[in-house]
C-alpha atoms as a PDB file:
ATOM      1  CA  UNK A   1       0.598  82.522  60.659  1.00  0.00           C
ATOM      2  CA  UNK A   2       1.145  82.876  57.107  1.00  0.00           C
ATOM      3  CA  UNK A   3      -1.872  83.025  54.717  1.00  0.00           C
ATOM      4  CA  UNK A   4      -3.003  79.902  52.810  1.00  0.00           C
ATOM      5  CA  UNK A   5      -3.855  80.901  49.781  1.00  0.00           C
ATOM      6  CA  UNK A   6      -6.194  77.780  47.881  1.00  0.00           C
ATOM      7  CA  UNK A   7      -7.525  77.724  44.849  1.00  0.00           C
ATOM      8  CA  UNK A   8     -10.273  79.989  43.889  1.00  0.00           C
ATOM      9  CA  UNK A   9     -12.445  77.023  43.039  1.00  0.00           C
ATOM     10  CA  UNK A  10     -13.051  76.870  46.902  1.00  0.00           C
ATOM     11  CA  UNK A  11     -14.923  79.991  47.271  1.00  0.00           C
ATOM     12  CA  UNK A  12     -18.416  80.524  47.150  1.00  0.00           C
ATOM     13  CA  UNK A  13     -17.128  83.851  45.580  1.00  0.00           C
ATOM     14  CA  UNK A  14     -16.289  83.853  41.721  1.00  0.00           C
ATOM     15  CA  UNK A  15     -13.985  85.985  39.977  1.00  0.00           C
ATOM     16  CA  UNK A  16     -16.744  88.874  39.757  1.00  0.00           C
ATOM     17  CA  UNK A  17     -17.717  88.996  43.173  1.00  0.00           C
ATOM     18  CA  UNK A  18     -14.509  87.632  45.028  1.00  0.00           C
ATOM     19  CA  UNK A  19     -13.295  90.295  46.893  1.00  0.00           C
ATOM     20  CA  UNK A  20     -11.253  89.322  50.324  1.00  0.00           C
ATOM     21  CA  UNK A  21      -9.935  86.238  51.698  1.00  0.00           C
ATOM     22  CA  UNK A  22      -8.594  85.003  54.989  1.00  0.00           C
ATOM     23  CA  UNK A  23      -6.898  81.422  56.266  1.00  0.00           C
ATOM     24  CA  UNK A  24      -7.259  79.768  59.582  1.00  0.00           C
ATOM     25  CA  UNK A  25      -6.082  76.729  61.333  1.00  0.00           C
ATOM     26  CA  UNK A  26      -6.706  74.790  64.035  1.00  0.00           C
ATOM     27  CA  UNK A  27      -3.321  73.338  65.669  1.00  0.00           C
ATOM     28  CA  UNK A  28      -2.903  70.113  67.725  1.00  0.00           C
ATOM     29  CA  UNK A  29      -6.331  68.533  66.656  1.00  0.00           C
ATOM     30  CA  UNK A  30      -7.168  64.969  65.980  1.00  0.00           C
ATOM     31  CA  UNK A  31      -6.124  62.946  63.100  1.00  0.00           C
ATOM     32  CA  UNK A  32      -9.687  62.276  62.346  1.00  0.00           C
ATOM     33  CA  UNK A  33     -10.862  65.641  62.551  1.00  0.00           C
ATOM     34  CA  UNK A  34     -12.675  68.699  64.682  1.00  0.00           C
ATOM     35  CA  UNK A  35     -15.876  67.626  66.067  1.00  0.00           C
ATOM     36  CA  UNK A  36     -16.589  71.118  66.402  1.00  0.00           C
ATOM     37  CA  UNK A  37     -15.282  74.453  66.152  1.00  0.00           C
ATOM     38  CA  UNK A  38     -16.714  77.784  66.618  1.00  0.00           C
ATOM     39  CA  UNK A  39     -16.048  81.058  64.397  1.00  0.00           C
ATOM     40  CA  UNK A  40     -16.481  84.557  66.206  1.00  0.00           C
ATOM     41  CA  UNK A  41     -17.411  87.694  64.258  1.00  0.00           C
ATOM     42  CA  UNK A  42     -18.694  90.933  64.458  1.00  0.00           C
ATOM     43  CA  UNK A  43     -19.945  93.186  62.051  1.00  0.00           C
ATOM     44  CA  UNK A  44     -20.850  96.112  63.650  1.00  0.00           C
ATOM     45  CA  UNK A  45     -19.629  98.796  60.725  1.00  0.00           C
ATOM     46  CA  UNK A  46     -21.475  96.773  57.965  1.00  0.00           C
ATOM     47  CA  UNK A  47     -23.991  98.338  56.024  1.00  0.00           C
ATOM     48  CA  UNK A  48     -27.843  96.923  57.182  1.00  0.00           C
ATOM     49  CA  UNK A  49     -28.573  96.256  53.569  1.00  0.00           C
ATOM     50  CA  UNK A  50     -28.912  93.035  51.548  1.00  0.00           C
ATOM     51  CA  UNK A  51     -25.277  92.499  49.422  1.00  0.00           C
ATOM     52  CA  UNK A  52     -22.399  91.284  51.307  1.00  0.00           C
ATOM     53  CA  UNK A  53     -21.809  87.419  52.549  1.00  0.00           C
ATOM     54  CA  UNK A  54     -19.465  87.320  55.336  1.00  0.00           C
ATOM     55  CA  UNK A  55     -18.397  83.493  55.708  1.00  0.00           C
ATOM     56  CA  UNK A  56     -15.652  80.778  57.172  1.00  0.00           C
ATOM     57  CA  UNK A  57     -15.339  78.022  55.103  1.00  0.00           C
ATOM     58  CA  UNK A  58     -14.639  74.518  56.863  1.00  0.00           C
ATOM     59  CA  UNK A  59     -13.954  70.789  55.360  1.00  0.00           C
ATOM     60  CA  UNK A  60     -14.217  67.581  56.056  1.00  0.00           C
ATOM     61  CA  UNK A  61     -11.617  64.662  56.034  1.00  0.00           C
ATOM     62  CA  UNK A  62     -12.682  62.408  53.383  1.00  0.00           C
ATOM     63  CA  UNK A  63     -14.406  65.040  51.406  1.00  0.00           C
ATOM     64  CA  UNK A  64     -13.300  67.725  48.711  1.00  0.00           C
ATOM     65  CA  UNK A  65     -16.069  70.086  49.195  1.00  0.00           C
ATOM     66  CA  UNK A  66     -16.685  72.208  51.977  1.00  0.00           C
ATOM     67  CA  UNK A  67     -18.989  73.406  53.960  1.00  0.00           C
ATOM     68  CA  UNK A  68     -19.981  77.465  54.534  1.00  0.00           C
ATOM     69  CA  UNK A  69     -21.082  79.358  57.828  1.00  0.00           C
ATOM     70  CA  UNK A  70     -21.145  82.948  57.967  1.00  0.00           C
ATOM     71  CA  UNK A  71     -23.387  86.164  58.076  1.00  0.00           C
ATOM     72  CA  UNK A  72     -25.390  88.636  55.706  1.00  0.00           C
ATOM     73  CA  UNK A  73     -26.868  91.976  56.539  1.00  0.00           C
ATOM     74  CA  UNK A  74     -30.421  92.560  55.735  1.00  0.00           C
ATOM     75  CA  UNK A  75     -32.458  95.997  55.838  1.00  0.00           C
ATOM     76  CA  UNK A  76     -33.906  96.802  59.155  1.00  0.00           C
ATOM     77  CA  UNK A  77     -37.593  95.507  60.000  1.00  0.00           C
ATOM     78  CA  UNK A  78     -39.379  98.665  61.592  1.00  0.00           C
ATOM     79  CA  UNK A  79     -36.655  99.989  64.558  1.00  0.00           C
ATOM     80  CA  UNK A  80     -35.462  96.013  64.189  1.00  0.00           C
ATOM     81  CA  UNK A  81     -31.993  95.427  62.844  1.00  0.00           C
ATOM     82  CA  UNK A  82     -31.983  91.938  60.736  1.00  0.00           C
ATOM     83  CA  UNK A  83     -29.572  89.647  60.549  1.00  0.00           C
ATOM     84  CA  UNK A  84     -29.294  86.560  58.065  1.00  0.00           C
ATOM     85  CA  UNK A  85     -27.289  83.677  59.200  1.00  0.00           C
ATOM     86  CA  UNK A  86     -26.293  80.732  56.645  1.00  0.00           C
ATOM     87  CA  UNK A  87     -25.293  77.214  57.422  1.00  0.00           C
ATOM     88  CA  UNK A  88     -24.450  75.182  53.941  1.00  0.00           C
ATOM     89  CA  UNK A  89     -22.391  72.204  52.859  1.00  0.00           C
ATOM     90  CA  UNK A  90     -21.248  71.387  49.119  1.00  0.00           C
ATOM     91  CA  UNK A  91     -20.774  67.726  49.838  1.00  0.00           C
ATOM     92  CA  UNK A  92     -22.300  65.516  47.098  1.00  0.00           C
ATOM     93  CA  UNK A  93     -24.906  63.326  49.236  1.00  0.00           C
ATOM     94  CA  UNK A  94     -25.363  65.860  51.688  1.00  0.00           C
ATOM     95  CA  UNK A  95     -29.309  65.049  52.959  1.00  0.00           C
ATOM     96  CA  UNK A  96     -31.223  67.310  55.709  1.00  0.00           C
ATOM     97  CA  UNK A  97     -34.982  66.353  57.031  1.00  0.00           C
ATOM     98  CA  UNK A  98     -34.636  69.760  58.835  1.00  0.00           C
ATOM     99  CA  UNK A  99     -37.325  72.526  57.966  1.00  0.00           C
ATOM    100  CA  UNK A 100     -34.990  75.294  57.692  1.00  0.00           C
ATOM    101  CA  UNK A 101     -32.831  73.349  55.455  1.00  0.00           C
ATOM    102  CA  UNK A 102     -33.212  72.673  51.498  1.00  0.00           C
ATOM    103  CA  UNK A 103     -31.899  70.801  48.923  1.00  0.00           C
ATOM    104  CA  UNK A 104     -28.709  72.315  46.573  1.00  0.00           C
ATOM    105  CA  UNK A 105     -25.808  74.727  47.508  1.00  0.00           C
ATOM    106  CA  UNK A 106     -25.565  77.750  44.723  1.00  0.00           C
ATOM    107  CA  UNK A 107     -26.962  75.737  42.322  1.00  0.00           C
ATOM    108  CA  UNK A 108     -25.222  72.450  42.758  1.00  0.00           C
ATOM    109  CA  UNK A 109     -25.374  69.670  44.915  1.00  0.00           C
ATOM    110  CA  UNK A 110     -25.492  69.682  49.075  1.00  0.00           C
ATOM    111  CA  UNK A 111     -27.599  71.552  51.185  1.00  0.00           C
ATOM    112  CA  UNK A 112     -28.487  75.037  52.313  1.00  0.00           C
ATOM    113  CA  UNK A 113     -29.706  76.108  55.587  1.00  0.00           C
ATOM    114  CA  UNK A 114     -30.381  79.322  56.826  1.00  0.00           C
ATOM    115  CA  UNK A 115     -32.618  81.821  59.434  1.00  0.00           C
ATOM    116  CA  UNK A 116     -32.910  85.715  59.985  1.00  0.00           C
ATOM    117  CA  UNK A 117     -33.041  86.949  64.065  1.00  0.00           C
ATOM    118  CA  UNK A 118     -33.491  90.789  64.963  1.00  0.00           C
ATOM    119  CA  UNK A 119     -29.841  91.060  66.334  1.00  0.00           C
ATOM    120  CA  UNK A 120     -27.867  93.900  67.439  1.00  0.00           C
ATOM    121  CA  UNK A 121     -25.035  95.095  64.578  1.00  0.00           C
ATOM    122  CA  UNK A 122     -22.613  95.913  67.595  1.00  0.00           C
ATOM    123  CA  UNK A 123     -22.364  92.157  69.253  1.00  0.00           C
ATOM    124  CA  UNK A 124     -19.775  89.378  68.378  1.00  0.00           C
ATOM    125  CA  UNK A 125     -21.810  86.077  66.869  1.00  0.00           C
ATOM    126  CA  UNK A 126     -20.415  82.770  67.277  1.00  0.00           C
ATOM    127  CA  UNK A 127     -21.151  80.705  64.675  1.00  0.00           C
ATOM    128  CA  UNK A 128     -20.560  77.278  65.788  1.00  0.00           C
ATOM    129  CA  UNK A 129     -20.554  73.639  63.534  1.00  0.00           C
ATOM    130  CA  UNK A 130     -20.982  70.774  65.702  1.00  0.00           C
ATOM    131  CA  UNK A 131     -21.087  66.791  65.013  1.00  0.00           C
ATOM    132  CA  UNK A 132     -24.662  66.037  66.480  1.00  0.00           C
ATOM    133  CA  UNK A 133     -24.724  62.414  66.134  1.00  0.00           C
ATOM    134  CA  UNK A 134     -22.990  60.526  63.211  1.00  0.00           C
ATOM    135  CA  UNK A 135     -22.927  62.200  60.430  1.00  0.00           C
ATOM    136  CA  UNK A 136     -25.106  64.871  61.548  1.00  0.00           C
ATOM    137  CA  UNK A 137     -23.780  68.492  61.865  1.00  0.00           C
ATOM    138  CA  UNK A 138     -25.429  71.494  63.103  1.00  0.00           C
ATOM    139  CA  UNK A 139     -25.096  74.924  63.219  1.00  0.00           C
ATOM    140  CA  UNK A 140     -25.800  77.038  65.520  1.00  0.00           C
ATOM    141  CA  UNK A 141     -25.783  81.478  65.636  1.00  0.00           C
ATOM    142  CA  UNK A 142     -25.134  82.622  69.301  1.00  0.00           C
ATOM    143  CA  UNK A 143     -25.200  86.104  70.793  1.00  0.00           C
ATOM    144  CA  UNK A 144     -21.992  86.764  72.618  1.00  0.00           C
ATOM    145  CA  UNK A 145     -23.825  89.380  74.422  1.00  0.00           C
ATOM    146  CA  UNK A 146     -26.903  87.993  75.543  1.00  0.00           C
ATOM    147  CA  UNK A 147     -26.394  84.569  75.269  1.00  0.00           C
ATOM    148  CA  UNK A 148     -29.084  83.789  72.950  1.00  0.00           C
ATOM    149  CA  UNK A 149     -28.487  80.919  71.104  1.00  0.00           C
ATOM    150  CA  UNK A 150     -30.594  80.424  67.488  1.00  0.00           C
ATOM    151  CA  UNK A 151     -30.690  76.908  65.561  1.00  0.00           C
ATOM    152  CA  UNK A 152     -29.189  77.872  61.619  1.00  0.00           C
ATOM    153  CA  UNK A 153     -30.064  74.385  60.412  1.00  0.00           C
ATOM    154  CA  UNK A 154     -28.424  70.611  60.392  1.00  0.00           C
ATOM    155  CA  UNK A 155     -27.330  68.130  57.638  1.00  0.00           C
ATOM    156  CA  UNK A 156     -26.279  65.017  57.319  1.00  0.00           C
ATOM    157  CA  UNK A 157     -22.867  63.456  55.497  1.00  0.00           C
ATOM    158  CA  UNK A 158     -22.247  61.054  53.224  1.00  0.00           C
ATOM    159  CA  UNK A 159     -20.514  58.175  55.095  1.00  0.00           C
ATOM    160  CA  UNK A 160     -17.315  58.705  54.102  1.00  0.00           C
ATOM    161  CA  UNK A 161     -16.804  61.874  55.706  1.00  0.00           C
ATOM    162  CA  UNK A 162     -15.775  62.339  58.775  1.00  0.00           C
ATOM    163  CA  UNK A 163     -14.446  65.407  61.147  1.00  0.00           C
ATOM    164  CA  UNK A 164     -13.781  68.908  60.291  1.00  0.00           C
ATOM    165  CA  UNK A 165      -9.801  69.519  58.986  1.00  0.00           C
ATOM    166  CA  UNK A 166      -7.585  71.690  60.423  1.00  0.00           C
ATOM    167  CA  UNK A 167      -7.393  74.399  58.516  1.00  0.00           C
ATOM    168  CA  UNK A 168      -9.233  76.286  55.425  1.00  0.00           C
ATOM    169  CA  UNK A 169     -10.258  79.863  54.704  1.00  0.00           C
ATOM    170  CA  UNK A 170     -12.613  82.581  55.070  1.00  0.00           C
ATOM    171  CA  UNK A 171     -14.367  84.999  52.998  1.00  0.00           C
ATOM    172  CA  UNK A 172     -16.136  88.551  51.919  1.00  0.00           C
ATOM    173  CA  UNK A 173     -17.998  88.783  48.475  1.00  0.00           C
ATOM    174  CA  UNK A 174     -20.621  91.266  47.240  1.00  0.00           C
ATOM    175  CA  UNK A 175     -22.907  88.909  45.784  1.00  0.00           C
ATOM    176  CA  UNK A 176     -24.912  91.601  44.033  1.00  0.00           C
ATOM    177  CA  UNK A 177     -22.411  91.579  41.218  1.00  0.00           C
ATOM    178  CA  UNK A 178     -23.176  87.643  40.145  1.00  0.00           C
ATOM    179  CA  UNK A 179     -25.879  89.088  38.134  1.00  0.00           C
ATOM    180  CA  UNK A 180     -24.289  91.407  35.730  1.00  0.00           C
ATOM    181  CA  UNK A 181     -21.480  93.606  35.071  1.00  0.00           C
ATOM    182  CA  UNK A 182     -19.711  95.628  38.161  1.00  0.00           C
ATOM    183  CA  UNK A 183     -17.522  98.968  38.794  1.00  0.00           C
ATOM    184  CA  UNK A 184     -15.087  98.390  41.477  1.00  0.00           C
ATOM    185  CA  UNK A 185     -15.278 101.646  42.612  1.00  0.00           C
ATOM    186  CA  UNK A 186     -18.638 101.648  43.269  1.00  0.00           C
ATOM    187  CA  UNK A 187     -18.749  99.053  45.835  1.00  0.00           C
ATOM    188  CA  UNK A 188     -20.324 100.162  49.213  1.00  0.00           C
ATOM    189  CA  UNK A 189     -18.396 100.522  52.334  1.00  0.00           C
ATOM    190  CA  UNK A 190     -17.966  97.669  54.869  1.00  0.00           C
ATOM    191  CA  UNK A 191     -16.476  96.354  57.506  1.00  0.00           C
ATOM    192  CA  UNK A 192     -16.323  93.084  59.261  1.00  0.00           C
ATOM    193  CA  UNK A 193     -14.397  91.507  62.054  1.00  0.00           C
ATOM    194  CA  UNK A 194     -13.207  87.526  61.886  1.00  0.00           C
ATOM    195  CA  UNK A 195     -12.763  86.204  65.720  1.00  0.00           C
ATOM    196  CA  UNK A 196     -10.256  83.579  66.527  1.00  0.00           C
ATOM    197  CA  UNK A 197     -11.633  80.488  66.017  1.00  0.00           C
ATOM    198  CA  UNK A 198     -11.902  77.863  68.436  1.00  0.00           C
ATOM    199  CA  UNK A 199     -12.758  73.901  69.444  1.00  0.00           C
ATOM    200  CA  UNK A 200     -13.285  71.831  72.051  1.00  0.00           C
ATOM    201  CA  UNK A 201     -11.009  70.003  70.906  1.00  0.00           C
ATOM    202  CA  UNK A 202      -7.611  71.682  71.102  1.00  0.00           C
ATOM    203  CA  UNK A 203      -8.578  74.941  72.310  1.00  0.00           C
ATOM    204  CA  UNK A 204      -7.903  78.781  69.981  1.00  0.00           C
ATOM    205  CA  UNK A 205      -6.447  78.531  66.854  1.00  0.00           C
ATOM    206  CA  UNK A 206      -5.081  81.153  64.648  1.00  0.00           C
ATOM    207  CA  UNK A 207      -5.524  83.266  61.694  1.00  0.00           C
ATOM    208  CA  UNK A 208      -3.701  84.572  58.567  1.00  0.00           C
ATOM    209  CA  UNK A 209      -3.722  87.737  57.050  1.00  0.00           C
ATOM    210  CA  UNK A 210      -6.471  89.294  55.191  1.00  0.00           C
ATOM    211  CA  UNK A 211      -5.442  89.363  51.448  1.00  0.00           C
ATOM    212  CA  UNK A 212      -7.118  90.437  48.462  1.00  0.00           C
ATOM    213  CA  UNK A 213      -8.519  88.434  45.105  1.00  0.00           C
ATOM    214  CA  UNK A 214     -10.830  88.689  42.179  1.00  0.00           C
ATOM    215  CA  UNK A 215     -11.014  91.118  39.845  1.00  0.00           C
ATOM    216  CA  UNK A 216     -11.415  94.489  41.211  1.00  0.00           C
ATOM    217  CA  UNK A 217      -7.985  93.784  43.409  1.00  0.00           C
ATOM    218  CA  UNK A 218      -6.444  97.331  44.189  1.00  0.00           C
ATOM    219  CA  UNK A 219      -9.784  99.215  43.480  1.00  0.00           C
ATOM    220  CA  UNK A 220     -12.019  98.447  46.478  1.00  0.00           C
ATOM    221  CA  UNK A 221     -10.152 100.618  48.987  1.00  0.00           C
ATOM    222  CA  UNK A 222      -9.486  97.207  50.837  1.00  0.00           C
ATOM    223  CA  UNK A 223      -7.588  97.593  53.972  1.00  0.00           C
ATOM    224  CA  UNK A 224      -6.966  95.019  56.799  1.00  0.00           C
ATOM    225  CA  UNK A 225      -5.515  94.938  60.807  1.00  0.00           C
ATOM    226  CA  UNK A 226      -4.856  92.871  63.500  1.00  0.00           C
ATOM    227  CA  UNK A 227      -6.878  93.468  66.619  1.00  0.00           C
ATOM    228  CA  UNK A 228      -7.535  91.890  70.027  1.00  0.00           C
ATOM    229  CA  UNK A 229      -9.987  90.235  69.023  1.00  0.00           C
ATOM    230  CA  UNK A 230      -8.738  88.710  65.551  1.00  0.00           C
ATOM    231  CA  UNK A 231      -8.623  90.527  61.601  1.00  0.00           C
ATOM    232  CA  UNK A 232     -10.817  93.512  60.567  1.00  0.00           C
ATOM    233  CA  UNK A 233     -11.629  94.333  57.209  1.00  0.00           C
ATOM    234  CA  UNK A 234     -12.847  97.191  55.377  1.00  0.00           C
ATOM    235  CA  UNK A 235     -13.161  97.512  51.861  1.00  0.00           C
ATOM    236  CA  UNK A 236     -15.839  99.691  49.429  1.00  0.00           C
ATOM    237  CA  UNK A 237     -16.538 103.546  49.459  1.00  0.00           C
END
């Protein structure tokens, strides 16, 4: 499928920390929208220290904004590796009663979620959205490995919202560079694999190719494949 490149004013990433983008799509769904859909990835080759955001982006029909799900590596906790999963939706009117959920989205309006699990680097996650019950959506982090399934958080919609579109696009950013000035070439290696997603609904879906954006384009040794299992990416040193 050919990459679907949107506006940079859909990223979480801004023009400092943007560094890689990818598109995916969901054929053959319902006119009014996913009521799930479930984003593999794997980051076994990532650095276990606090910087990157690894992330699909999803939205709603009826809505502009979109909602985030994706994965951060943390330092290790003894001989425990950490890993940070985030659940968050940019929706204006976006309310949560959930206790691992709080009000605002990077500083604006919707609703962050998130929750840290000693997981191992070298398993797939699925990071799954799911419609609840109305306008509640949840997400959910589960080991491909094990099986273990951890609850990220849940939020409700505004009522004019209603299922998850077919397509939108994925992310890496280094968020360690919002605070100041950056050198492109001293971004740290890492690696991350995004799965083919999937649904209930309609079954697999597809992705693009990985492509490049920001401001350090051409200078963070960013490189890209296809594998069985869906795109890898590497970029940094």
């Amino acid at each position: 499928m050919k990459s679907i490149i949107l506006p940079l004013t859909f990223f979480f990433a801004t023009s400092s920390n943007a560094l890689v983008g990818i598109s995916w799509n969901i054929g053959n769904g319902p006119s009014s929208g996913l009521t799930d859909i479930t984003f593999p990835m794997n980051i076994a080759n990532a650095p276990h220290t606090t910087g990157f955001y690894f992330a699909q982006q999803f939205g709603f029909n009826g809505e502009s904004d979109v909602g985030y799900i994706g994965l951060q590596p943390r330092p290790d906790s003894g001989s425990n590796s950490v890993i940070h999963a985030a659940f968050s939706s940019f929706v204006s009117g976006t309310t949560t009663d959930d206790s691992n959920c709080s009000d605002g989205a990077d500083g604006g309006a919707g609703v962050s979620c998130s929750i840290e699990i000693n997981g191992d680097y070298s398993h797939t996650f699925d990071l799954v959205v799911q419609n609840t019950s109305g306008q509640t959506w949840t997400g959910t982090l589960v080991d491909t490995v094990t099986g273990q399934e951890t609850h990220i958080g849940s939020w409700s919609l505004p009522s004019g919202a209603s299922g998850i579109k077919s397509s939108q696009v994925g992310f890496v950013e280094y968020y360690p560079w919002n605070s100041g000035t950056h050198s492109c070439d001293q971004l740290p290696k890492t690696e991350v694999t995004f799965g083919i997603p999937t649904t209930t609904n309609s079954g697999a879906g597809s992705l693009g190719s990985a492509y490049e954006y920001g401001d350090c384009v051409g200078k963070v040794g960013f490189s890209s494949s296809q594998t069985s299992s869906g795109v890898e990416v590497t970029v940094g040193f």
